[in-house]
C-alpha atoms as a PDB file:
ATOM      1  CA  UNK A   1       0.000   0.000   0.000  1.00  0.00           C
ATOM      2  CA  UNK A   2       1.322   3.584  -1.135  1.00  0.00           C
ATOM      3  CA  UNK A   3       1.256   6.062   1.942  1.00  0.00           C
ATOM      4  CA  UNK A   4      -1.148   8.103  -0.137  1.00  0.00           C
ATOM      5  CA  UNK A   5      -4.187   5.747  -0.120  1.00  0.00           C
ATOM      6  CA  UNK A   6      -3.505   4.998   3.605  1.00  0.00           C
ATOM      7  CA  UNK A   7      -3.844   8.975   4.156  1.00  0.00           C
ATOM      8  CA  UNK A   8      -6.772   9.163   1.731  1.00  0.00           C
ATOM      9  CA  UNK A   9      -8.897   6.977   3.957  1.00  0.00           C
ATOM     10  CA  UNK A  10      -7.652   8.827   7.249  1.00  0.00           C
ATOM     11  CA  UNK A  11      -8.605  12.531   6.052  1.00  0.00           C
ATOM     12  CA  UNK A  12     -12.135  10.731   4.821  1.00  0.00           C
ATOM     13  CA  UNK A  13     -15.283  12.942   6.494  1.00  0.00           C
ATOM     14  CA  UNK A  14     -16.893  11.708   8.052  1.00  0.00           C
ATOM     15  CA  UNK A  15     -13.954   9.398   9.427  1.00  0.00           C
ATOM     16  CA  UNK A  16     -14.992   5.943   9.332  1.00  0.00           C
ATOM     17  CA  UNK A  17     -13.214   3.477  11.782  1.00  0.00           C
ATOM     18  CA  UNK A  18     -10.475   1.181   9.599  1.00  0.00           C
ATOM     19  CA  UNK A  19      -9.583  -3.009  10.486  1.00  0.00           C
ATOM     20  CA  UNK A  20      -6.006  -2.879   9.316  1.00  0.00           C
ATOM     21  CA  UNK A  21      -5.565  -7.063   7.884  1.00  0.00           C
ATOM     22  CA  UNK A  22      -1.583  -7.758   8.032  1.00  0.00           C
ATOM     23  CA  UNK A  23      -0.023 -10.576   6.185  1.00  0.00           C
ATOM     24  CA  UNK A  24       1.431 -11.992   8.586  1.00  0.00           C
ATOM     25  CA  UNK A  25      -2.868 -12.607  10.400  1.00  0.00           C
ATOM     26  CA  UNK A  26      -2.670 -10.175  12.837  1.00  0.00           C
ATOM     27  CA  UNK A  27      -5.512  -7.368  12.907  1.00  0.00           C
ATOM     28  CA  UNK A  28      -5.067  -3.806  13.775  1.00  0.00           C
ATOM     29  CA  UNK A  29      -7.862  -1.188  14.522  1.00  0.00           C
ATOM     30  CA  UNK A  30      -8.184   2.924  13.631  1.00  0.00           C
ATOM     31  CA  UNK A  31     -11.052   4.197  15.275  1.00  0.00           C
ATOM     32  CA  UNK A  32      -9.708   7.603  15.097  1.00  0.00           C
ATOM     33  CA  UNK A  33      -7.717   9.391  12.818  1.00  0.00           C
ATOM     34  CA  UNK A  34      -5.544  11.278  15.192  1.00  0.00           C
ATOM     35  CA  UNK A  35      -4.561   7.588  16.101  1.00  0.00           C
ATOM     36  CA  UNK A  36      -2.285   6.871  13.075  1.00  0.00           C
ATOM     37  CA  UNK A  37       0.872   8.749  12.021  1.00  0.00           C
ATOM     38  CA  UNK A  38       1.903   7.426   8.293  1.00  0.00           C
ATOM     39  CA  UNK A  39       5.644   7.680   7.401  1.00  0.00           C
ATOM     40  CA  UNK A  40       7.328   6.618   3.910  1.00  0.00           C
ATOM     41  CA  UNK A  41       7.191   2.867   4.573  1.00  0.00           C
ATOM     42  CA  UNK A  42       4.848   2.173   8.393  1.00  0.00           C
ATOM     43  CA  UNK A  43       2.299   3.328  10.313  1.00  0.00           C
ATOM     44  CA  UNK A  44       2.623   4.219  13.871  1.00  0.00           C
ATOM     45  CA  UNK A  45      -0.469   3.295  15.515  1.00  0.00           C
ATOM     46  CA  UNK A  46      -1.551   4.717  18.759  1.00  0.00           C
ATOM     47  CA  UNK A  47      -3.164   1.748  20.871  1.00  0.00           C
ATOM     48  CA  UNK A  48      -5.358   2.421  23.940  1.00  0.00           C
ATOM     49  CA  UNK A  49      -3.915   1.068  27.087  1.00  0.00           C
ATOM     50  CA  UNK A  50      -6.875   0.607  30.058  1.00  0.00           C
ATOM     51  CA  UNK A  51      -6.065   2.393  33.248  1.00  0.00           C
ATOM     52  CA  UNK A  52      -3.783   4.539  31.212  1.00  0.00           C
ATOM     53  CA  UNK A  53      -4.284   7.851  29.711  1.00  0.00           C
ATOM     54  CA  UNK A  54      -1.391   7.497  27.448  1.00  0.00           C
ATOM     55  CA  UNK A  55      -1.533   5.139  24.260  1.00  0.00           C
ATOM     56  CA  UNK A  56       1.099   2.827  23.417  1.00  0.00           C
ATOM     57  CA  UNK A  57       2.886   3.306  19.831  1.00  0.00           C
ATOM     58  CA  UNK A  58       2.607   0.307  17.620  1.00  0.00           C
ATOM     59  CA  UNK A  59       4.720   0.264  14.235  1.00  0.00           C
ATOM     60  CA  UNK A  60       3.265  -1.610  11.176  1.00  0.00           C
ATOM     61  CA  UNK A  61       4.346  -1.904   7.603  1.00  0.00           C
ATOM     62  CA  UNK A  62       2.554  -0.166   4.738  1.00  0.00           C
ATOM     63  CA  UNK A  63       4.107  -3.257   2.365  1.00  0.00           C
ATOM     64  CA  UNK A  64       2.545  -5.734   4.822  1.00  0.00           C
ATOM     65  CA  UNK A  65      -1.286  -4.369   5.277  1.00  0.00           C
ATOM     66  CA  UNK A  66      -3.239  -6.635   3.183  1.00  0.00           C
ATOM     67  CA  UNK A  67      -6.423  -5.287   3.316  1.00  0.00           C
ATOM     68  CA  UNK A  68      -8.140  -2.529   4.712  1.00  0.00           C
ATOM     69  CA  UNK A  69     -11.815  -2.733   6.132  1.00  0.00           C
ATOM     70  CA  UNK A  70     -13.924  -0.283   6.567  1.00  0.00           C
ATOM     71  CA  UNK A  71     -16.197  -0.797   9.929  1.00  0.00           C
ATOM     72  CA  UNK A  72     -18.860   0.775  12.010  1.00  0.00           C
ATOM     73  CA  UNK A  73     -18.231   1.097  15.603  1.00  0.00           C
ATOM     74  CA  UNK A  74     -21.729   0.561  16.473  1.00  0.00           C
ATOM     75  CA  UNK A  75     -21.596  -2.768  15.333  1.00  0.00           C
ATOM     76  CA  UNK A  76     -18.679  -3.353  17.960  1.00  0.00           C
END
């Protein structure tokens, strides 16, 4: 994935939460766009922590993201 289409579907408005599919089966989730910083070749995702009011950074590859999904949060 070019950084480009990854920033396409982060400046969408209304923002609509993202399922990030890796290659290597692991799943990632955007539910807000202030959550995901894209560089040249990753993504540095912020990842709630409970009982923290900091987020964790989490570093995936733009080469490995398979598939990106689209999701509603209501039907969380």
């Amino acid at each position: 994935m070019k950084p480009e289409e990854f920033i396409e579907l982060l400046e969408e408005r209304p923002f609509v939460p993202l399922l990030l599919h890796m290659s290597n089966g692991r799943i990632h989730e955007v539910r807000h766009p202030e959550m995901a910083i894209v560089g040249e070749d990753v993504v540095a995702l912020g990842i709630s922590q409970e009982g923290s009011e900091f987020p964790r950074i989490r570093l995936v590859s733009l080469p490995h993201i398979n598939e990106i999904e689209q999701i509603s949060l209501s039907a969380k």
